[in-house]
N, C-alpha and C. Protein backbone atom coordinates (compact mmCIF):
# COMPACT_ATOMS: atom_id res chain seq x y z
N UNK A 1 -5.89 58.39 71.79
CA UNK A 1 -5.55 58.29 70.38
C UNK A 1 -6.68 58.91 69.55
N UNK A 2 -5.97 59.72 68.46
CA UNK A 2 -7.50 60.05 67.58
C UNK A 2 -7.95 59.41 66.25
N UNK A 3 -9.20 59.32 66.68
CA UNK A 3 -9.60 58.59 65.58
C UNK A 3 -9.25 58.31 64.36
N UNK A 4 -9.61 57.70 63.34
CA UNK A 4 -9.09 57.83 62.21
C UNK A 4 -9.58 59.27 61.05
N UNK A 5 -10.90 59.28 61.43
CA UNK A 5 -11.39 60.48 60.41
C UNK A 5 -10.26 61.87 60.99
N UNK A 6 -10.05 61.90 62.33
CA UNK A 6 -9.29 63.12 62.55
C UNK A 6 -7.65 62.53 62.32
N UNK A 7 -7.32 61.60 62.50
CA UNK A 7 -6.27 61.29 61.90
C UNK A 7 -5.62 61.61 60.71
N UNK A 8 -6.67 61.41 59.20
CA UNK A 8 -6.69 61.64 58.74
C UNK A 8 -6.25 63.34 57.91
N UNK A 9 -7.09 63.48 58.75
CA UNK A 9 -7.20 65.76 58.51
C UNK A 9 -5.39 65.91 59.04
N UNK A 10 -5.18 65.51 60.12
CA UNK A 10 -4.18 65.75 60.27
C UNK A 10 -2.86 65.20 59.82
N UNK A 11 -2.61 64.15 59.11
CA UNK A 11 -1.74 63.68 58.63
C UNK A 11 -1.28 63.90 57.42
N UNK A 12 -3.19 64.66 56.12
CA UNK A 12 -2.91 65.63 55.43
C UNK A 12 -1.98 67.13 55.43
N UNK A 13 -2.73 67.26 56.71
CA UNK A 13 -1.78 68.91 57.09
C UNK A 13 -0.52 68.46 57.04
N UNK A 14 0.00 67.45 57.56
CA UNK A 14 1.38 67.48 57.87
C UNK A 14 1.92 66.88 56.39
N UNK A 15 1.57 66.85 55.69
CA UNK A 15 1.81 66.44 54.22
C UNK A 15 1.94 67.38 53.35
N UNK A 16 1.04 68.18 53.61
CA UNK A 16 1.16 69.94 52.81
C UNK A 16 2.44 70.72 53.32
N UNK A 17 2.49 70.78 54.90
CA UNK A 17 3.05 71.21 55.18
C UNK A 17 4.93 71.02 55.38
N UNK A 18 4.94 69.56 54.72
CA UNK A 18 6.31 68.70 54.85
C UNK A 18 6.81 68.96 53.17
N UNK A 19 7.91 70.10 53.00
CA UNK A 19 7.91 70.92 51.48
C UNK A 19 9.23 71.42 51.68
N UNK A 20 10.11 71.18 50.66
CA UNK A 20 11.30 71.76 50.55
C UNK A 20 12.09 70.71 50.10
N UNK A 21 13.29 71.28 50.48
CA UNK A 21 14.80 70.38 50.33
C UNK A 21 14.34 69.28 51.32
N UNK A 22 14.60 69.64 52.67
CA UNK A 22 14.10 68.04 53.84
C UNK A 22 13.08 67.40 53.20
N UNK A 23 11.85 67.43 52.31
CA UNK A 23 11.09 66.23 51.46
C UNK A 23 11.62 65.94 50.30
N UNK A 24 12.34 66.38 49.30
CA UNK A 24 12.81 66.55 48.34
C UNK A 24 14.01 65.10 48.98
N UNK A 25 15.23 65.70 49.76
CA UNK A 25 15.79 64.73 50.31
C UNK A 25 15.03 63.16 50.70
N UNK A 26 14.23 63.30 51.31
CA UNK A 26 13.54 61.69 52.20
C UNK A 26 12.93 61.40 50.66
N UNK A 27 12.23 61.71 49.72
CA UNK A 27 11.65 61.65 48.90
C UNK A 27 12.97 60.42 48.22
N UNK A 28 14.10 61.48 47.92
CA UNK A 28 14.80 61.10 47.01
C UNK A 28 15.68 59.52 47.43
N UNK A 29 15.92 59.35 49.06
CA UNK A 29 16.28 58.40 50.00
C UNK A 29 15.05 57.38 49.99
N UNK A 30 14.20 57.36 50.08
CA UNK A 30 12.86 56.56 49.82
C UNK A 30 13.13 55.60 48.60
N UNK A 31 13.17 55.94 47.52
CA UNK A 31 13.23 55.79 45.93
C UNK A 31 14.43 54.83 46.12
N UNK A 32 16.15 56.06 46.71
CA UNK A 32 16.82 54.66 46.35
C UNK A 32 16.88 53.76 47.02
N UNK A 33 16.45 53.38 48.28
CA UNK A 33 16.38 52.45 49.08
C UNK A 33 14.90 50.99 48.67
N UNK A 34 14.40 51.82 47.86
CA UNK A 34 13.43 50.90 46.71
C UNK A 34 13.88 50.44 45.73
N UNK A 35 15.40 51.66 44.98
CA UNK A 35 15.33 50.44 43.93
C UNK A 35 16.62 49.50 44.25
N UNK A 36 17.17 49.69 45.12
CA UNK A 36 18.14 48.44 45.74
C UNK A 36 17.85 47.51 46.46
N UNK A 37 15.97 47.45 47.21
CA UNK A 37 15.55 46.58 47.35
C UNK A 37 15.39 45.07 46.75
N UNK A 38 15.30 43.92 47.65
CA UNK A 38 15.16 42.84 46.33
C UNK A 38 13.90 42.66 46.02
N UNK A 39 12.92 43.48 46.49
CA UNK A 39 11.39 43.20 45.85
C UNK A 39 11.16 43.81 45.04
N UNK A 40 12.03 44.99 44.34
CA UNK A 40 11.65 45.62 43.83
C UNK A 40 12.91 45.42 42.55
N UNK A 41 13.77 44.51 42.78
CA UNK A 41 14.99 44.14 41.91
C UNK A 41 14.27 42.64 40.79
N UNK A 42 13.31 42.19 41.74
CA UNK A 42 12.98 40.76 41.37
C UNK A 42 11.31 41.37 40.60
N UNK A 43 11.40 42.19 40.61
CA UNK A 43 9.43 42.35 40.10
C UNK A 43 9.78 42.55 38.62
N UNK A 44 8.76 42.10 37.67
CA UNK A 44 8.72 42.87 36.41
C UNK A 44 7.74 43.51 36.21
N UNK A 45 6.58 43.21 37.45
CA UNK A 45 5.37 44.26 37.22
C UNK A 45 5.15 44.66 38.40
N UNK A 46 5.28 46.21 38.31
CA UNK A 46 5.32 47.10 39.56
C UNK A 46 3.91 47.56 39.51
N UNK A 47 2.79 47.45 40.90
CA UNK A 47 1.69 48.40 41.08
C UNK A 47 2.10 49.77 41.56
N UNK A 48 1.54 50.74 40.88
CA UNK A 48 1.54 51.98 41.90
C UNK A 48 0.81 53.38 41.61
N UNK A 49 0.41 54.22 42.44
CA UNK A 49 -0.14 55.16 42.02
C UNK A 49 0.14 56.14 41.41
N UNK A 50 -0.73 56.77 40.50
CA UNK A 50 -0.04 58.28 40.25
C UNK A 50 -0.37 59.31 41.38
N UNK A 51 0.65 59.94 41.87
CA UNK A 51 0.50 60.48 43.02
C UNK A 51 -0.35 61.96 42.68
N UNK A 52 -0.81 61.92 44.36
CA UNK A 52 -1.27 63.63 44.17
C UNK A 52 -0.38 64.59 45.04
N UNK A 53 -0.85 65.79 44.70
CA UNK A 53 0.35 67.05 44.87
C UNK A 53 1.11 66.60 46.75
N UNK A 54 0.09 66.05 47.06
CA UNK A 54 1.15 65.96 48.58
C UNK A 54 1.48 64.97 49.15
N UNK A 55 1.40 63.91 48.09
CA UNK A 55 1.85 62.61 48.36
C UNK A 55 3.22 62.75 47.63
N UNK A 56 3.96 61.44 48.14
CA UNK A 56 5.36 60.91 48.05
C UNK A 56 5.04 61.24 45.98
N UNK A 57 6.10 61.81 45.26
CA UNK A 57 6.24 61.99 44.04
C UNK A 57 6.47 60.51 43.51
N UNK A 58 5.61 59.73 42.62
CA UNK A 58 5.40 58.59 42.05
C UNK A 58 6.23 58.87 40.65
N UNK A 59 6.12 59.70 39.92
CA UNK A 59 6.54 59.75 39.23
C UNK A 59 8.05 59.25 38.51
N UNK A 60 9.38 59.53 39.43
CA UNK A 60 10.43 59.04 39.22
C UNK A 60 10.49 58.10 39.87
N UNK A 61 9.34 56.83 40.21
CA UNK A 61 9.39 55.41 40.26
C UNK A 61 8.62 54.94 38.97
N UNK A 62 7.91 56.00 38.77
CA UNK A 62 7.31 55.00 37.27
C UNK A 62 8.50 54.94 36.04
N UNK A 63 8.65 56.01 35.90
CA UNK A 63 10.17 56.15 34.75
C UNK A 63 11.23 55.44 35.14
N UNK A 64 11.79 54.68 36.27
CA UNK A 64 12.61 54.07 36.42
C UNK A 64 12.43 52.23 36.25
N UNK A 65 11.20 52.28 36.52
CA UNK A 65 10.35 51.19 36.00
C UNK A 65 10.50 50.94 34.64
N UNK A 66 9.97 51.62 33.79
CA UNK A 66 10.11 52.16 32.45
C UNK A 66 11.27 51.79 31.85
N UNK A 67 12.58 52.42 32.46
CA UNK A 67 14.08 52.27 32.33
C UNK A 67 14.27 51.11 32.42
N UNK A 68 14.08 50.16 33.34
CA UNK A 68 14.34 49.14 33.52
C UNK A 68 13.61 48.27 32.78
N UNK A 69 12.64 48.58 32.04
CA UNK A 69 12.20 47.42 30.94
C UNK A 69 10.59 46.71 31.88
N UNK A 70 10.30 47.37 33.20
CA UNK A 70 9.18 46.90 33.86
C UNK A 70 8.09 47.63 33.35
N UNK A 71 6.86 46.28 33.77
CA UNK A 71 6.04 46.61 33.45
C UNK A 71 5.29 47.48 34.99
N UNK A 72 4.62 48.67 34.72
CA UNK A 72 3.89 49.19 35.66
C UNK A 72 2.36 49.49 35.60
N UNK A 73 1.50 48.96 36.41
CA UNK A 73 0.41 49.38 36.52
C UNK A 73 -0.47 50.76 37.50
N UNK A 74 -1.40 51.10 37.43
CA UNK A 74 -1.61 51.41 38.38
C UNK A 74 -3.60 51.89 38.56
N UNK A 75 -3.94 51.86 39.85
CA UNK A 75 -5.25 51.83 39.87
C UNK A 75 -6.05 52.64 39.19
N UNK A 76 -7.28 51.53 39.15
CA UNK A 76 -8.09 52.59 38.36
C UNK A 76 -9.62 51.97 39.17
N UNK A 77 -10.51 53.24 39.60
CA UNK A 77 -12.12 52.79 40.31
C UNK A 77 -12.72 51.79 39.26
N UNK A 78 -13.37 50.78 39.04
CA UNK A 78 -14.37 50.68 38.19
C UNK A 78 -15.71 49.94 38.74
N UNK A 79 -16.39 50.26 38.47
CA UNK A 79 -18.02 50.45 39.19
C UNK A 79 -17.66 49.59 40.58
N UNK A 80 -16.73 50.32 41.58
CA UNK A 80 -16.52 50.86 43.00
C UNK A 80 -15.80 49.58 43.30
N UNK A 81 -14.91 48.96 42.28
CA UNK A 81 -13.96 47.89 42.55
C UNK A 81 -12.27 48.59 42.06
N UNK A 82 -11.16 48.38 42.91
CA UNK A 82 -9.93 48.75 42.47
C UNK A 82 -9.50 47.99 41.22
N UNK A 83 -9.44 48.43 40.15
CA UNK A 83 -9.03 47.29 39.31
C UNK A 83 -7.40 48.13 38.26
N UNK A 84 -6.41 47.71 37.87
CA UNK A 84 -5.37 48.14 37.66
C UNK A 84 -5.54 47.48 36.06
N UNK A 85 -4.49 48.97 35.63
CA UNK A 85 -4.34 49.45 34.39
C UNK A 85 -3.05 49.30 33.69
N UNK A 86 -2.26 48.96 32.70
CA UNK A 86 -1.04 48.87 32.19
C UNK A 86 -1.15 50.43 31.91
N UNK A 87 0.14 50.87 32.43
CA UNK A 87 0.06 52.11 31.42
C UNK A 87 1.72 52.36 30.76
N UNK A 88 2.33 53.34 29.63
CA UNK A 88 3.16 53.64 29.21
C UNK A 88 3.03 54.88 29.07
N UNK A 89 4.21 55.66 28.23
CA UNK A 89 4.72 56.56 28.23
C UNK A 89 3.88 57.34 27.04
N UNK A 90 2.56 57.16 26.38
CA UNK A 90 1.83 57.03 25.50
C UNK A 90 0.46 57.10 26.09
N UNK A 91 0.48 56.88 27.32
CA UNK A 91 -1.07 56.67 28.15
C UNK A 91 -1.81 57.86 28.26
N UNK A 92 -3.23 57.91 28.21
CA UNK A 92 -3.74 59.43 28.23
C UNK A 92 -4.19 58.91 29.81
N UNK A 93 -4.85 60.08 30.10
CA UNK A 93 -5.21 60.31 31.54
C UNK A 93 -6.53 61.29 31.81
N UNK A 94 -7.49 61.09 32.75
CA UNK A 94 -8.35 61.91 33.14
C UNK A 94 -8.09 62.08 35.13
N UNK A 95 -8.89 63.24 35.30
CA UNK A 95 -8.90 63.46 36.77
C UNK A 95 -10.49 62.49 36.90
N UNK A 96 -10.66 61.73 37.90
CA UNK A 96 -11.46 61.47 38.54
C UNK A 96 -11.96 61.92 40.29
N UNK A 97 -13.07 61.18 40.71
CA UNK A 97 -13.10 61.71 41.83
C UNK A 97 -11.79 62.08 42.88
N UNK A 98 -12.03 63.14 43.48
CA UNK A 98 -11.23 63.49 44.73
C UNK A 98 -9.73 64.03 43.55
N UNK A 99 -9.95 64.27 42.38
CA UNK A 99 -9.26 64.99 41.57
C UNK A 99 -7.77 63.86 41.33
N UNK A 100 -8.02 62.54 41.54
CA UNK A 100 -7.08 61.31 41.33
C UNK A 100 -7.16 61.58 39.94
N UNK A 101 -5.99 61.34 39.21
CA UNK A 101 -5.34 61.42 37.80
C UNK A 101 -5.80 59.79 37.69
N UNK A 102 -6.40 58.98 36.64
CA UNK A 102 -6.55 57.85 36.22
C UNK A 102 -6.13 57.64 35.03
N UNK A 103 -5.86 56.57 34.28
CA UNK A 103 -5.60 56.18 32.75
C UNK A 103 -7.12 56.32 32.27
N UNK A 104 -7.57 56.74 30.81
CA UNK A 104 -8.39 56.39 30.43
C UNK A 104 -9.15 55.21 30.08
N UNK A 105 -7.62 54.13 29.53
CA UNK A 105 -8.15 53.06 29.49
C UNK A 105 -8.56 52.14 30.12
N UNK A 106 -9.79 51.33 30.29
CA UNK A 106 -10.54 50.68 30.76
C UNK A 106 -9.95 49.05 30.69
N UNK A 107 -8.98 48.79 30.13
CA UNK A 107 -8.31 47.54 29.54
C UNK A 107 -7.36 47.27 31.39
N UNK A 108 -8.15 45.92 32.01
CA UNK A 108 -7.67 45.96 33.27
C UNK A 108 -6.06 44.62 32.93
N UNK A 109 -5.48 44.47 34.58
CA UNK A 109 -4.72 43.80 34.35
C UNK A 109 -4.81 42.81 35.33
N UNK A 110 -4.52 41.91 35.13
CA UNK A 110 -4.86 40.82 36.08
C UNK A 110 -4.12 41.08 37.59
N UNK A 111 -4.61 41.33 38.22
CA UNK A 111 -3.99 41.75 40.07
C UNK A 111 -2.88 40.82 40.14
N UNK A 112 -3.64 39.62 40.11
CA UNK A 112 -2.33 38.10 40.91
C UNK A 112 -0.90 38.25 39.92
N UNK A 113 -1.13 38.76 38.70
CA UNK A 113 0.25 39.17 37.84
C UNK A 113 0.98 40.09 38.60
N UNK A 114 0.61 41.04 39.43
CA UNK A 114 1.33 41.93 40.03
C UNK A 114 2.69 41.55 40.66
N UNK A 115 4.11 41.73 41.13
CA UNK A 115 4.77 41.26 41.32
C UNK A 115 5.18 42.38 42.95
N UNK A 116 4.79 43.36 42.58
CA UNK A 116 4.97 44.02 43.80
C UNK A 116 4.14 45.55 44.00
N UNK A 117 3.53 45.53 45.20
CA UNK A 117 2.36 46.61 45.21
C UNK A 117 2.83 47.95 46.28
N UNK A 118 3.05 48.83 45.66
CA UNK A 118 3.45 50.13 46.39
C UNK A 118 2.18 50.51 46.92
N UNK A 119 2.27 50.56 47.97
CA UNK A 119 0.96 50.39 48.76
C UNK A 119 0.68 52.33 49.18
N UNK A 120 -0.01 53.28 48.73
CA UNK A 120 -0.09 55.11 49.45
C UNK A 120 -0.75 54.41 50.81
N UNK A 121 -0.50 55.58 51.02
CA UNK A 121 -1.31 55.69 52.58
C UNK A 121 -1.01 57.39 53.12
N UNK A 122 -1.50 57.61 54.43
CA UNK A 122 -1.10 58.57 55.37
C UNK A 122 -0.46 58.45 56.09
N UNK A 123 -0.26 57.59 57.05
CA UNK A 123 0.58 57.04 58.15
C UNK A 123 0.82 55.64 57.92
N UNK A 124 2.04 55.33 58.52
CA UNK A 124 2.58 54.13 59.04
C UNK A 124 3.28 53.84 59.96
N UNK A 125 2.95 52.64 60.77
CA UNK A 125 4.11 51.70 61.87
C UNK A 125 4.84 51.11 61.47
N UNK A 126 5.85 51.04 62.27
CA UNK A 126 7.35 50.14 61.68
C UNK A 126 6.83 48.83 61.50
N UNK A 127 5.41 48.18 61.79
CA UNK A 127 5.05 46.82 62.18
C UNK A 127 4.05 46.81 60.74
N UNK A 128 4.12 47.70 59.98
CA UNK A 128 3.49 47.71 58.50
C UNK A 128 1.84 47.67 59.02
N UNK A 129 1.33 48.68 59.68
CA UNK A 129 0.06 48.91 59.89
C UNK A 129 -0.13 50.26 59.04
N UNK A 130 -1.56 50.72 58.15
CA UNK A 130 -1.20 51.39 57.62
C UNK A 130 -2.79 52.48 57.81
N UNK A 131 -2.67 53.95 57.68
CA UNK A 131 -3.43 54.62 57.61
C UNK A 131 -4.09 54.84 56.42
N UNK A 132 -5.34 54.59 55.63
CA UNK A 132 -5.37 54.38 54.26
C UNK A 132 -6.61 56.00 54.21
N UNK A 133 -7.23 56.22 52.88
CA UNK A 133 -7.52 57.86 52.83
C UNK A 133 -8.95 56.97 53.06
N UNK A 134 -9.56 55.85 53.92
CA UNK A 134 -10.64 55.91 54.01
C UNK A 134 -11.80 55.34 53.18
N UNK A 135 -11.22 54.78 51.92
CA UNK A 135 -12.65 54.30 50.84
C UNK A 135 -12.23 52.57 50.95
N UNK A 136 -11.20 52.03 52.15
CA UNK A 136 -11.37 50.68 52.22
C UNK A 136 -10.34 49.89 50.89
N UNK A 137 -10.08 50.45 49.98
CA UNK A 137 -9.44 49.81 48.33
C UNK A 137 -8.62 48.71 48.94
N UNK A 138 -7.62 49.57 49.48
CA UNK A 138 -6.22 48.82 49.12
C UNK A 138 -6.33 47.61 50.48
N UNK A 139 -7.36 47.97 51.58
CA UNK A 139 -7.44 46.71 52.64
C UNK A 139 -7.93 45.41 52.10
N UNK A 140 -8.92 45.70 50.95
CA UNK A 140 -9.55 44.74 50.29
C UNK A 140 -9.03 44.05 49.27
N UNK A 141 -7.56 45.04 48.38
CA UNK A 141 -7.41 44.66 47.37
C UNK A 141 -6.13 43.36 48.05
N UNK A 142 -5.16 43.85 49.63
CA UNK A 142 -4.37 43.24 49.97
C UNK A 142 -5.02 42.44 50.87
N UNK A 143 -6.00 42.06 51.35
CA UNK A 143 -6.64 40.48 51.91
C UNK A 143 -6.82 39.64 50.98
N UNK A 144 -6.37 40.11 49.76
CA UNK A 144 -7.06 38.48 48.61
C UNK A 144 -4.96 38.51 48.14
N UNK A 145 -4.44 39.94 48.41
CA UNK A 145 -2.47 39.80 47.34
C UNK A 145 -2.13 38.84 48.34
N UNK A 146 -1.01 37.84 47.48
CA UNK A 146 -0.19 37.30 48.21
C UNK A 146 1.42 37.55 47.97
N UNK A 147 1.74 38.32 46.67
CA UNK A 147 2.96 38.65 46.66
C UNK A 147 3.77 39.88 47.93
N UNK A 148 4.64 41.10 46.79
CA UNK A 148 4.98 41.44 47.73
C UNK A 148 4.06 42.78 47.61
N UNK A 149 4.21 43.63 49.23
CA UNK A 149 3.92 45.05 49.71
C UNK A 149 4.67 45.71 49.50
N UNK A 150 5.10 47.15 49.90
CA UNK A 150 5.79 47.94 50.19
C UNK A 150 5.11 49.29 50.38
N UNK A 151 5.45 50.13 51.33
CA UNK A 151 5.26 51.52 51.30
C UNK A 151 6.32 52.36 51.56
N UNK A 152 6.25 53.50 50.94
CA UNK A 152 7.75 53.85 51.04
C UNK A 152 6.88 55.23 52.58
N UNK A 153 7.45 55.97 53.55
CA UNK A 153 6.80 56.51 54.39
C UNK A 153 7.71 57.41 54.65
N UNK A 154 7.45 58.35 54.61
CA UNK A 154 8.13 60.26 54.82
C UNK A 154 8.39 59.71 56.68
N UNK A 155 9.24 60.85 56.99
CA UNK A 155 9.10 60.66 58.32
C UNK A 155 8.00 61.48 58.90
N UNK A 156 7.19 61.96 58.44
CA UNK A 156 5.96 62.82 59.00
C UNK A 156 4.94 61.64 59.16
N UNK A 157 5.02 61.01 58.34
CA UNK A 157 4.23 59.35 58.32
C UNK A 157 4.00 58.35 59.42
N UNK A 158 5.28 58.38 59.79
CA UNK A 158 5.54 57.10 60.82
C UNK A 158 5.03 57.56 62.29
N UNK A 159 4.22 56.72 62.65
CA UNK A 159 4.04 57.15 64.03
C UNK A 159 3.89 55.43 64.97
N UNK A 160 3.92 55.76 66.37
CA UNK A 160 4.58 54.82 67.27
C UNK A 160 3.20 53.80 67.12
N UNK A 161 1.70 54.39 67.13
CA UNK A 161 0.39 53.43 67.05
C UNK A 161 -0.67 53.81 65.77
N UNK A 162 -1.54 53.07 65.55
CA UNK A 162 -2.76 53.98 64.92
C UNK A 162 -3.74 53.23 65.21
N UNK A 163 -5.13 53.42 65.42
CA UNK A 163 -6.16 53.01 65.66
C UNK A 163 -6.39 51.63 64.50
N UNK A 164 -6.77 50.58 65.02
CA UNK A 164 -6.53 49.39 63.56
C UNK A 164 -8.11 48.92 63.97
N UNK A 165 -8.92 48.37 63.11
CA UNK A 165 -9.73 47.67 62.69
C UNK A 165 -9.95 46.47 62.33
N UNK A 166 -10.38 45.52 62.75
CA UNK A 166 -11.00 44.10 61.62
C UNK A 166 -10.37 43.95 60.55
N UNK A 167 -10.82 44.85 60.07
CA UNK A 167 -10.82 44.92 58.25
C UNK A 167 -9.44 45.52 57.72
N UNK A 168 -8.34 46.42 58.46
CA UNK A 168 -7.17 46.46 57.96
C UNK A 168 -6.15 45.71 57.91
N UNK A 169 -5.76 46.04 57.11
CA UNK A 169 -4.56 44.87 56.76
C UNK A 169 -3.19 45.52 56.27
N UNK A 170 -2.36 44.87 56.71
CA UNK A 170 -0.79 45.37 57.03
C UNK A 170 -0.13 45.51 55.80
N UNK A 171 0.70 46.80 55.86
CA UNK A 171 1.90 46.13 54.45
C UNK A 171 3.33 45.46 54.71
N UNK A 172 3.29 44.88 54.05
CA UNK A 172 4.84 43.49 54.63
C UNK A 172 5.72 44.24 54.73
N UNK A 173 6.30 45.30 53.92
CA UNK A 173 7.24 46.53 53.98
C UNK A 173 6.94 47.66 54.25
N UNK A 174 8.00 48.45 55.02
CA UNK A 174 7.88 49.85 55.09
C UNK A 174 9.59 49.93 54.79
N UNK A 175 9.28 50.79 53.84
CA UNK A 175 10.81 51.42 53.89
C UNK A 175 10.35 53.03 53.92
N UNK A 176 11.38 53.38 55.38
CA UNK A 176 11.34 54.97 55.90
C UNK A 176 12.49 55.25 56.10
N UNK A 177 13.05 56.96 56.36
CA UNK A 177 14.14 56.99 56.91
C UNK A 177 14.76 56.65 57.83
């Protein structure tokens, strides 16, 4: 099995390289199989990221959020703690490290309010083990959550094992194709 740092490199490639109609499709199958979920029927405050260019498109989950009258947050670094942001349709934004899009505002939101946490990653097991980009956040931020998880996972994502650690921690959901 390879490690995680090479895990990593490679699960990127296959992320760049997973482009067209077939992601466009799983993309779009991902989403509705989220919003007919009941964790995601029962939340009024959705966590989640703003995605980057080769991650799962976040975007038409935040606007549907939106639509639906939910509230959505999503992370923001602050002096090297994950701490989450309300944002709207009004929100400004900066790039931060590793070129992550953040809210400007500094105005956090209470985590345990969260009702359900779209968990990124690189890889995942059907057993909700998850490949994370490495800075530890979301293992730390989900050993203290007790609501719900979810990751939504491309099929380039899913694989049969991954190297696990101490310190990782599972997401309760995977919804994949």
């Amino acid at each position: 099995m390879l490690d995680k740092k090479k895990l990593r490199i490679q699960q990127k490639e296959r992320l760049v390289e997973f482009v067209g109609v077939p992601r466009q499709t799983e993309e779009n199958n991902l989403r509705r199989q989220l919003f007919h979920s009941s964790q995601w029927q029962q939340a009024q405050v959705i966590a989640v990221v703003l995605s980057t260019a080769f991650e799962l498109d976040t975007q038409p989950i935040i606007q549907k959020a939106w639509d639906e009258h939910k509230m959505v947050v999503v992370p923001k670094i602050m002096d090297h703690q994950m701490q989450f942001i309300a944002i709207n349709a009004d929100s400004m934004y900066t790039r931060a490290a590793f070129d992550i899009k953040e809210p400007t505002s500094n105005h956090t939101f209470n985590a345990a309010a969260i009702d359900l946490v779209i968990v990124p990653g690189l890889a995942y097991t059907i057993s909700g083990q998850r490949l994370g980009f490495g800075a530890g956040y979301y293992d730390r931020f989900l050993a203290q959550y007790t609501s719900n998880s979810v990751a939504l996972a491309l099929s380039v994502q899913m694989l049969a094992v991954l190297p696990v650690e101490q310190h990782d921690q599972k997401v309760a959901h995977i919804i994949t194709v």
